[in-house]
N, C-alpha and C. Protein backbone atom coordinates (compact mmCIF):
# COMPACT_ATOMS: atom_id res chain seq x y z
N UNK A 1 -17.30 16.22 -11.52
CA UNK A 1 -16.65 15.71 -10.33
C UNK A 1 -17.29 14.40 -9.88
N UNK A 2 -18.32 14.26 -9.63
CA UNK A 2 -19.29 12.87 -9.63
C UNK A 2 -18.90 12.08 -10.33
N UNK A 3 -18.64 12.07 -11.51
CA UNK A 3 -18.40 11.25 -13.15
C UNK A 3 -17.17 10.76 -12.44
N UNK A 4 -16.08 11.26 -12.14
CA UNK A 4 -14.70 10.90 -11.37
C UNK A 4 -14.99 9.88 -10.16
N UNK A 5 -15.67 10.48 -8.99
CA UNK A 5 -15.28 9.28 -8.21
C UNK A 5 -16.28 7.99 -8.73
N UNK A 6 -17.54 8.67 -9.17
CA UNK A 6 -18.21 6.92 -9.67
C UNK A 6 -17.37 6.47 -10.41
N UNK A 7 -16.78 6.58 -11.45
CA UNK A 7 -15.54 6.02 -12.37
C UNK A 7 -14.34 5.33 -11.16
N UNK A 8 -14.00 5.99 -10.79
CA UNK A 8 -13.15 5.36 -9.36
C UNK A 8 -14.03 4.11 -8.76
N UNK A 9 -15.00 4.09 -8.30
CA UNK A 9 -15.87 3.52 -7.72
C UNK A 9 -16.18 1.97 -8.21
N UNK A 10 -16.18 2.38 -9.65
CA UNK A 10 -16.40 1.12 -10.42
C UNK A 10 -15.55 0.66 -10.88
N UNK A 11 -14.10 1.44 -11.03
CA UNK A 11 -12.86 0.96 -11.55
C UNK A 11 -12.06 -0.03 -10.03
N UNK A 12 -12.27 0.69 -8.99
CA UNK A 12 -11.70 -0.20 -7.99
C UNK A 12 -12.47 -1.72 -7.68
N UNK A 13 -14.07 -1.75 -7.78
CA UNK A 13 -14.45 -2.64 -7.45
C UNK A 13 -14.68 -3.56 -8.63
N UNK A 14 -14.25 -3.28 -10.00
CA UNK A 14 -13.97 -4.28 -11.29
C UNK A 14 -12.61 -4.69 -10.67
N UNK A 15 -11.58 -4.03 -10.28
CA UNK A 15 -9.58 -4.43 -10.52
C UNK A 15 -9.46 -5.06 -9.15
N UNK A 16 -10.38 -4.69 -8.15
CA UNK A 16 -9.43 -5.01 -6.99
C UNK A 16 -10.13 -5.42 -6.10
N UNK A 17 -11.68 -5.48 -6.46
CA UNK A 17 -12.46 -5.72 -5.43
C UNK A 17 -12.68 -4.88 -4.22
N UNK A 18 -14.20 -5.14 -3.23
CA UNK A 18 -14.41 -4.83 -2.51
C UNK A 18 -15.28 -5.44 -1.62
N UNK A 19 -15.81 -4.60 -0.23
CA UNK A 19 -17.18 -5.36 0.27
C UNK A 19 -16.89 -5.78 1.27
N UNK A 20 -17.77 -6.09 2.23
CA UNK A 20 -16.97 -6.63 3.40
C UNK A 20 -17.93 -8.09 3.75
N UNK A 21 -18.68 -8.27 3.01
CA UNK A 21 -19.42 -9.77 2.62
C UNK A 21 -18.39 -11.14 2.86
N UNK A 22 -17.29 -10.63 2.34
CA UNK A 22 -16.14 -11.84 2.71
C UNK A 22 -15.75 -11.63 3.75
N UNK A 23 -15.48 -10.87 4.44
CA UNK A 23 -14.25 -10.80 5.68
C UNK A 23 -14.58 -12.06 6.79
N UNK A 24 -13.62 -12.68 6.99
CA UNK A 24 -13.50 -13.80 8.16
C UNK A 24 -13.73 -13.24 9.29
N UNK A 25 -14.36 -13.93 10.54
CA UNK A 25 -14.61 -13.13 11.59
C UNK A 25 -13.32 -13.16 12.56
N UNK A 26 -12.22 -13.44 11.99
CA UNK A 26 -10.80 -13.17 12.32
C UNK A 26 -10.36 -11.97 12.34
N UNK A 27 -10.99 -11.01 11.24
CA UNK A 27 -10.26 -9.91 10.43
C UNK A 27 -11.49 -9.02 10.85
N UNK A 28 -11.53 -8.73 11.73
CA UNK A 28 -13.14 -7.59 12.15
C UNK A 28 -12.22 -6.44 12.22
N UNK A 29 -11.13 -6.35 12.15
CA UNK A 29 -9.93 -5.46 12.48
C UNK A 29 -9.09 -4.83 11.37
N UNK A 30 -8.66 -3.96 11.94
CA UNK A 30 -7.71 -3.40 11.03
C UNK A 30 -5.81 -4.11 10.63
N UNK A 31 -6.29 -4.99 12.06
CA UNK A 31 -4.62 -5.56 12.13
C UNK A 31 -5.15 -6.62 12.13
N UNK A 32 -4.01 -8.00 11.64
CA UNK A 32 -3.85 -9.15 11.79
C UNK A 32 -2.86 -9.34 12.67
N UNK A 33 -2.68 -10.54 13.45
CA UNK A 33 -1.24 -10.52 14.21
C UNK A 33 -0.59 -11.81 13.54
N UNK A 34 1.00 -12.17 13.95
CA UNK A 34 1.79 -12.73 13.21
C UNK A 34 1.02 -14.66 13.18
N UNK A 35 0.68 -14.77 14.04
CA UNK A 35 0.20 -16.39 13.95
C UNK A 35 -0.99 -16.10 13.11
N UNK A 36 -1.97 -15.51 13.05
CA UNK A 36 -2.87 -15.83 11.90
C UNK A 36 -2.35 -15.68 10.30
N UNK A 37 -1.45 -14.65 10.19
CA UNK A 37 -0.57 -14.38 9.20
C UNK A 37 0.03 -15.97 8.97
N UNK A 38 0.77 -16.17 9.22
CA UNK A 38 1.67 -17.53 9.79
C UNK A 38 0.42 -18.79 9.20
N UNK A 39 -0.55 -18.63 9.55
CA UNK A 39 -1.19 -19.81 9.22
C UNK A 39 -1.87 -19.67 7.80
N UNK A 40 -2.27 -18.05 7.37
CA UNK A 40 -2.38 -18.45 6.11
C UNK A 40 -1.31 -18.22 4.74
N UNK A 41 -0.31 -17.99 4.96
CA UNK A 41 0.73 -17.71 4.03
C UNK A 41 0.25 -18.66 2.94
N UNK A 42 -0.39 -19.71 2.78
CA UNK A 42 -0.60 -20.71 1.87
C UNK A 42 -1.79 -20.33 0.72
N UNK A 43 -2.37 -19.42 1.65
CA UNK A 43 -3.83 -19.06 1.06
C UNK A 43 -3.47 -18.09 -0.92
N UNK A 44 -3.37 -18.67 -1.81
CA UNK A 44 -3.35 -18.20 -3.07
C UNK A 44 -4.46 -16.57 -3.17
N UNK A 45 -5.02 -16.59 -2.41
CA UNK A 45 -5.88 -14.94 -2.06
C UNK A 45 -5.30 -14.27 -0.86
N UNK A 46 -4.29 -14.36 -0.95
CA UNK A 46 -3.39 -13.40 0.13
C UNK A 46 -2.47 -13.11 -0.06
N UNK A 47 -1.94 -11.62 -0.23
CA UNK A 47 -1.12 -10.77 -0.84
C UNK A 47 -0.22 -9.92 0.34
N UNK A 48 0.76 -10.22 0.63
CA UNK A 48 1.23 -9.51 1.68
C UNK A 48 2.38 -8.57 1.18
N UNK A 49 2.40 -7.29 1.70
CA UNK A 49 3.22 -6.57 0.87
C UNK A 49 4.39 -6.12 2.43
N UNK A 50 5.61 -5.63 1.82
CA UNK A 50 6.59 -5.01 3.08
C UNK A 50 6.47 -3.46 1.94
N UNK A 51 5.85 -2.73 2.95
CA UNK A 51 5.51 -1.15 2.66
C UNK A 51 6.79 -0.55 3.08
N UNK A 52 7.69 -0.70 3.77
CA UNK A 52 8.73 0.00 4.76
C UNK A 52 9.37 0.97 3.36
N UNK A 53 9.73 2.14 4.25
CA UNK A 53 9.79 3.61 3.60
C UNK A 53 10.49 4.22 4.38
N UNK A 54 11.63 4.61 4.70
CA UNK A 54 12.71 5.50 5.52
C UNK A 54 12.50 7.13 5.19
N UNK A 55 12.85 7.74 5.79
CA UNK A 55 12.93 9.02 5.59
C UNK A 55 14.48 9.61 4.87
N UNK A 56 14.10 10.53 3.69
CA UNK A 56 15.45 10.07 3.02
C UNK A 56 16.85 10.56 4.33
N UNK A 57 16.75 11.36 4.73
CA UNK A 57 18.32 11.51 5.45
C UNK A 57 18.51 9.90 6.33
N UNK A 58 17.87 8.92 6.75
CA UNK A 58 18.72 7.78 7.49
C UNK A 58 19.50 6.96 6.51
N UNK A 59 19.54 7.36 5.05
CA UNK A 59 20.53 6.49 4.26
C UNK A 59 20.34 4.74 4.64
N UNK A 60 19.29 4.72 5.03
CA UNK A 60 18.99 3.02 4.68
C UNK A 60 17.99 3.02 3.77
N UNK A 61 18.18 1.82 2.88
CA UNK A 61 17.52 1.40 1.25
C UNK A 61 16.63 0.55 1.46
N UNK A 62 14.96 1.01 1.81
CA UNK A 62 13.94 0.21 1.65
C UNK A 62 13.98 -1.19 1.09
N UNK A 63 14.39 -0.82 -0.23
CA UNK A 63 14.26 -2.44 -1.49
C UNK A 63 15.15 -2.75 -0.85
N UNK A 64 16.43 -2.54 -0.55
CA UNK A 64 17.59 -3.74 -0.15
C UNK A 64 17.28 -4.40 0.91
N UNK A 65 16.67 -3.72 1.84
CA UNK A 65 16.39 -4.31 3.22
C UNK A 65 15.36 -5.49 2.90
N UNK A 66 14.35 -5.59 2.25
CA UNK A 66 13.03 -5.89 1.77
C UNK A 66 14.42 -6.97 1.26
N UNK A 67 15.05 -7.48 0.10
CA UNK A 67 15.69 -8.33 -0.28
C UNK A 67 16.50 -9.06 0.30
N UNK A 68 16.86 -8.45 1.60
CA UNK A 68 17.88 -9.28 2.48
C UNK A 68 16.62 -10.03 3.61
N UNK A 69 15.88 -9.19 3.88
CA UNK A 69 15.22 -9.85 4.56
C UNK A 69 13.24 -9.70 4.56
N UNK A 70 12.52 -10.63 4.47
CA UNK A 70 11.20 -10.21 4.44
C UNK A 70 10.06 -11.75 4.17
N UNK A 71 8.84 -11.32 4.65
CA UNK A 71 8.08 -12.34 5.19
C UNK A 71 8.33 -13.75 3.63
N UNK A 72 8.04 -14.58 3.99
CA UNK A 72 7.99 -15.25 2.64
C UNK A 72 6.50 -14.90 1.85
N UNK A 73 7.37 -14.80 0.76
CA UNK A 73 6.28 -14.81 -1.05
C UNK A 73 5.35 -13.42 -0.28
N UNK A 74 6.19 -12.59 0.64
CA UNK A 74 5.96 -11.12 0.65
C UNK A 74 5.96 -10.25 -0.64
N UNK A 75 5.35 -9.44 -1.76
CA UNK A 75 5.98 -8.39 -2.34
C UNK A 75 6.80 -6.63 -1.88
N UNK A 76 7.11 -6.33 -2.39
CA UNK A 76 7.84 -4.55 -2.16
C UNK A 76 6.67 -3.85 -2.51
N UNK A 77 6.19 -3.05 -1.76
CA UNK A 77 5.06 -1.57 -1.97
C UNK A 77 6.36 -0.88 -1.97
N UNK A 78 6.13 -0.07 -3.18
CA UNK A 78 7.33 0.81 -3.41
C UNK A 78 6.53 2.44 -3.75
N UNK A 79 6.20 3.06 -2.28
CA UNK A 79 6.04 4.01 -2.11
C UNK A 79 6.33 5.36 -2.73
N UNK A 80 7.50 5.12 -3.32
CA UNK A 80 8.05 6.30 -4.58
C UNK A 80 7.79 5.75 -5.15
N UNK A 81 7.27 5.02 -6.29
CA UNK A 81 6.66 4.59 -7.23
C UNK A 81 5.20 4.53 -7.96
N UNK A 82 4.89 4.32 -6.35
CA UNK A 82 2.89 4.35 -6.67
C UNK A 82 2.40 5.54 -6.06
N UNK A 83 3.05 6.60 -6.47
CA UNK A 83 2.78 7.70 -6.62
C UNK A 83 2.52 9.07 -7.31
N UNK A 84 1.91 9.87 -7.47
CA UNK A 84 1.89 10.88 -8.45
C UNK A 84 3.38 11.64 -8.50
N UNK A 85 4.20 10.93 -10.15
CA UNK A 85 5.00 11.25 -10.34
C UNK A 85 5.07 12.72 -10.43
N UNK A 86 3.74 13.45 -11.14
CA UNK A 86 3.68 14.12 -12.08
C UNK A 86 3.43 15.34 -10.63
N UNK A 87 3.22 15.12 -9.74
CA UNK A 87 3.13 16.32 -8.88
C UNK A 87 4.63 16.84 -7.96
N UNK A 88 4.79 18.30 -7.43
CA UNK A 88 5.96 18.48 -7.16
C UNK A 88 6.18 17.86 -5.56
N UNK A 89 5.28 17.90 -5.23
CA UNK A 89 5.00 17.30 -4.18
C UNK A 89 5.37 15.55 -3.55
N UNK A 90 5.97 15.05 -2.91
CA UNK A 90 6.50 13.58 -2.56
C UNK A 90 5.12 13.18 -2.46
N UNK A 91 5.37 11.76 -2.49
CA UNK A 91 4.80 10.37 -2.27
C UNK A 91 2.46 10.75 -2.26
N UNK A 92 2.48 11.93 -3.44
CA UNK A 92 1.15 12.19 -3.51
C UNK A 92 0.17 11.29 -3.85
N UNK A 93 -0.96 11.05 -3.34
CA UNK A 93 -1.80 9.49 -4.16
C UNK A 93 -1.93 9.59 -5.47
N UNK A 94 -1.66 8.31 -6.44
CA UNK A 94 -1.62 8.49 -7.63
C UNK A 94 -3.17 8.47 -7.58
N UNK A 95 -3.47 8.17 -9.09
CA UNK A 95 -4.95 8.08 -9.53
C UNK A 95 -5.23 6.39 -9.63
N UNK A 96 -6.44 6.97 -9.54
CA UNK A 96 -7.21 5.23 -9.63
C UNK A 96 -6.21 4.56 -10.44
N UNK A 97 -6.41 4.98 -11.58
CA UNK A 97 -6.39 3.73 -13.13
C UNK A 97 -4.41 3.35 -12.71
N UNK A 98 -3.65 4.83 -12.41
CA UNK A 98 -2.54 3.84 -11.91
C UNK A 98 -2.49 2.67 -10.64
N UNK A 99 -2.54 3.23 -9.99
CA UNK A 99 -2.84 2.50 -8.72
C UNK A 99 -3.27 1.43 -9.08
N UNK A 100 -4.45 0.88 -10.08
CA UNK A 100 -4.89 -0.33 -10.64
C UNK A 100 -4.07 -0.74 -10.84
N UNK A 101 -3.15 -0.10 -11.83
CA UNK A 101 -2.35 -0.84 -13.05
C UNK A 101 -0.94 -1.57 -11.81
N UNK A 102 -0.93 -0.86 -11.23
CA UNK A 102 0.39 -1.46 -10.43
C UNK A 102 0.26 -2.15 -9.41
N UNK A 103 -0.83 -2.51 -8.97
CA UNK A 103 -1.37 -3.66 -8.73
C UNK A 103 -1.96 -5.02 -9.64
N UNK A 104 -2.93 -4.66 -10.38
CA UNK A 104 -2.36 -5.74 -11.61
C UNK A 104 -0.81 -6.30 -11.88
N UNK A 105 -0.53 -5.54 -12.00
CA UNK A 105 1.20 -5.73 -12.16
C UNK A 105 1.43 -7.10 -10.73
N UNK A 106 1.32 -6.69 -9.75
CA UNK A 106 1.85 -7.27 -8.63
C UNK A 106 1.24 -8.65 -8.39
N UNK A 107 -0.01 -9.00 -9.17
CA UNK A 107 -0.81 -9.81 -9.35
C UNK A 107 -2.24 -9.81 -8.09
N UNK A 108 -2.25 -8.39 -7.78
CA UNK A 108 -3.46 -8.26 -6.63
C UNK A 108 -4.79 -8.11 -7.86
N UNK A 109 -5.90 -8.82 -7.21
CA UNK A 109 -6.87 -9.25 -8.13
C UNK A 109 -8.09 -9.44 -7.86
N UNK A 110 -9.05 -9.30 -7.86
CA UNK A 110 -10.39 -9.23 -7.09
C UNK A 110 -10.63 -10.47 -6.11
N UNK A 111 -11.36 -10.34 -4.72
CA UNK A 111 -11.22 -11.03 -3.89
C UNK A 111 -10.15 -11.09 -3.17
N UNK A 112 -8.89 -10.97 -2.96
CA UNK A 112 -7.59 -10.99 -2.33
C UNK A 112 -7.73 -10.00 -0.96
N UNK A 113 -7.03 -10.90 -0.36
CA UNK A 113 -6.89 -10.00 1.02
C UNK A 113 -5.46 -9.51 1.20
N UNK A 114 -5.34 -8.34 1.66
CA UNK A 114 -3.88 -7.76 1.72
C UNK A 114 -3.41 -7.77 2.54
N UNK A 115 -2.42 -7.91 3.26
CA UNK A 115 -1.44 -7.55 4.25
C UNK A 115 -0.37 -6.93 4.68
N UNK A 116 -0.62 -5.55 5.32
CA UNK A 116 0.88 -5.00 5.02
C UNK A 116 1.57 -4.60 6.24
N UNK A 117 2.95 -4.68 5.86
CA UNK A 117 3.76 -4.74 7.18
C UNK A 117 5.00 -3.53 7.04
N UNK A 118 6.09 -2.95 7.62
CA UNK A 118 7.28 -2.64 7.69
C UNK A 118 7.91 -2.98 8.60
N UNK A 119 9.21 -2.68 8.36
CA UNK A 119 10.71 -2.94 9.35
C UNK A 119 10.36 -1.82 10.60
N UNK A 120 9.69 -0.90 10.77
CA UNK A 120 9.27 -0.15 12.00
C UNK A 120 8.03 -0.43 12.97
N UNK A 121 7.53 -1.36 12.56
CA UNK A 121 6.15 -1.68 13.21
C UNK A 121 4.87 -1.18 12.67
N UNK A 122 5.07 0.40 12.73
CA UNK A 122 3.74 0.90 12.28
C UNK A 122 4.12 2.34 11.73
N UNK A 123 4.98 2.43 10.38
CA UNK A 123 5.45 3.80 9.94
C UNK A 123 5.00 3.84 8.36
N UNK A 124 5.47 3.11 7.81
CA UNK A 124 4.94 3.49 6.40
C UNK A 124 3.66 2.52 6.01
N UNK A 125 3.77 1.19 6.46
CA UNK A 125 2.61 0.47 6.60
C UNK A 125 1.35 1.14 6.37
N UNK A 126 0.91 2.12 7.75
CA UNK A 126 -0.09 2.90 7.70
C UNK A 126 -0.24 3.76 6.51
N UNK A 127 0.50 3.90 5.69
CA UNK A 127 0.46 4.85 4.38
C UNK A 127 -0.41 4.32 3.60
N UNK A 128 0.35 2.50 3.17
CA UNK A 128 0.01 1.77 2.16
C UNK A 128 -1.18 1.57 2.32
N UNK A 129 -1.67 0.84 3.87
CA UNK A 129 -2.86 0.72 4.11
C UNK A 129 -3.92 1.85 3.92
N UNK A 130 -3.78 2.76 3.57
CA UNK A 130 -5.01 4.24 3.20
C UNK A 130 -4.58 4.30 2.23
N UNK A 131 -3.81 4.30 1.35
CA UNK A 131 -3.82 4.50 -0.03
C UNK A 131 -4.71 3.07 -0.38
N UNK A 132 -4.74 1.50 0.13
CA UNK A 132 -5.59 0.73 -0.48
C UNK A 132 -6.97 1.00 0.18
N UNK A 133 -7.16 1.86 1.19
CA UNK A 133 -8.36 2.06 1.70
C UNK A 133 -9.32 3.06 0.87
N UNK A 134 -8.63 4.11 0.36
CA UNK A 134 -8.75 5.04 -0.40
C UNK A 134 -9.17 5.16 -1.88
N UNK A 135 -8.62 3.65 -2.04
CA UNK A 135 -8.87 3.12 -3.73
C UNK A 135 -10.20 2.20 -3.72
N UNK A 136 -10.33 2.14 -2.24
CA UNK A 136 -11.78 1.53 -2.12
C UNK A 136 -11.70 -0.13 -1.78
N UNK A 137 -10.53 -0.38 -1.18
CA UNK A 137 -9.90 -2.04 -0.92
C UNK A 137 -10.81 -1.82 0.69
N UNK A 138 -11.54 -2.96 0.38
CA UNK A 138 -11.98 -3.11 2.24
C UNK A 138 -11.10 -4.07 3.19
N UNK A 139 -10.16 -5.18 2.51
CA UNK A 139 -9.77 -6.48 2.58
C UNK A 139 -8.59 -5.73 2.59
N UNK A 140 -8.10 -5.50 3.80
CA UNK A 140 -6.71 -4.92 3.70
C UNK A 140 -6.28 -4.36 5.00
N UNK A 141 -5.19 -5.43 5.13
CA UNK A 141 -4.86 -5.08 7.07
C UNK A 141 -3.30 -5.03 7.49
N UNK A 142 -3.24 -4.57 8.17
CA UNK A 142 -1.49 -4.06 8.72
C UNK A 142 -0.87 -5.17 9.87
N UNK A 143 -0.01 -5.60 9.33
CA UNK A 143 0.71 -7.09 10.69
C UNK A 143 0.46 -6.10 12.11
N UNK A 144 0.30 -6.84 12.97
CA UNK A 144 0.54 -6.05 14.20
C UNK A 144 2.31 -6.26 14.41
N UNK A 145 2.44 -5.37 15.01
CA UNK A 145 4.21 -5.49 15.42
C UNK A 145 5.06 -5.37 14.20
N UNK A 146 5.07 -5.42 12.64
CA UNK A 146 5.60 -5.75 11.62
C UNK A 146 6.52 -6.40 11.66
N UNK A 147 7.35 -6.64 11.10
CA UNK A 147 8.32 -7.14 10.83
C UNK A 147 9.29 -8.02 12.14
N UNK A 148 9.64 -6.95 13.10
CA UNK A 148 10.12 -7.22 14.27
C UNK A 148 9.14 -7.82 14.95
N UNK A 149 8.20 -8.12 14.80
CA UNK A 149 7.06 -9.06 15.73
C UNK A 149 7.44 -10.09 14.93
N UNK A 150 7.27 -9.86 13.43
CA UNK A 150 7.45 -11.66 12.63
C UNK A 150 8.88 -12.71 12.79
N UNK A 151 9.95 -11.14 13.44
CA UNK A 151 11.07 -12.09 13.34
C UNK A 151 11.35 -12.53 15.20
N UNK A 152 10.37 -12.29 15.80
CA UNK A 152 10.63 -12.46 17.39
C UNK A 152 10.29 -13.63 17.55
């Protein structure tokens, strides 16, 4: 069991980084709000994702919404996806080495700071954000207001 999370331990802080040695004294927080967001959209180490996740009976489509509308050079956290397929159970935390891999994929990369937001303010956001907390991401914060704060 040890052998597992040190393997975790060292697999998150090789793929994705960690530490809180970098953090700006902007980011002492768990949230960013939309003007600091706003000012660094430029920053090539900043990864902002739209986490938004409905509950299946409201019949609205996460990805479509995310495509019609969403922060610029935002990516999709696609919540059914980066998850343990293999359990019967919904939206269970995958394992390290996936979780890596689908971030690699997204181009998140050691040093990067994350940002994540939804179309509800603060509903699935909070998911994404503990699943990257969980994988051992220290650099990783939730818009205040999400979405509806960015478009006010």
């Amino acid at each position: 069991m040890v052998y597992k999370y040190e393997l975790r331990l060292k697999l998150n802080e090789k793929i994705l980084g960690s530490g809180d040695a970098h953090m700006e004294p902007a980011l002492k927080s768990w949230f960013v709000d939309t003007d600091w967001l706003n000012s660094q959209l430029g920053d090539p180490n900043l990864v902002v994702f739209d986490a938004t996740w409905y509950l299946p009976g409201t019949r609205t489509d996460a990805r479509q919404q995310y495509l019609e509308e969403h922060i610029p050079n935002s990516l999709f956290f696609d919540i059914d996806d980066i998850s343990d397929l293999n359990s019967p159970l919904p939206h269970m935390l995958p394992n390290p080495i996936k979780f890596s891999s689908r971030m690699r994929r997204l181009g998140v990369g050691d040093g990067m700071k994350i940002v994540i937001y939804d179309h509800l303010d603060l509903f699935s956001a909070a998911r994404a954000w503990w699943m990257f907390r969980i994988m051992g991401v220290t650099e990783v914060y939730v818009l205040d207001g999400g979405m509806r704060k960015w478009t006010d």
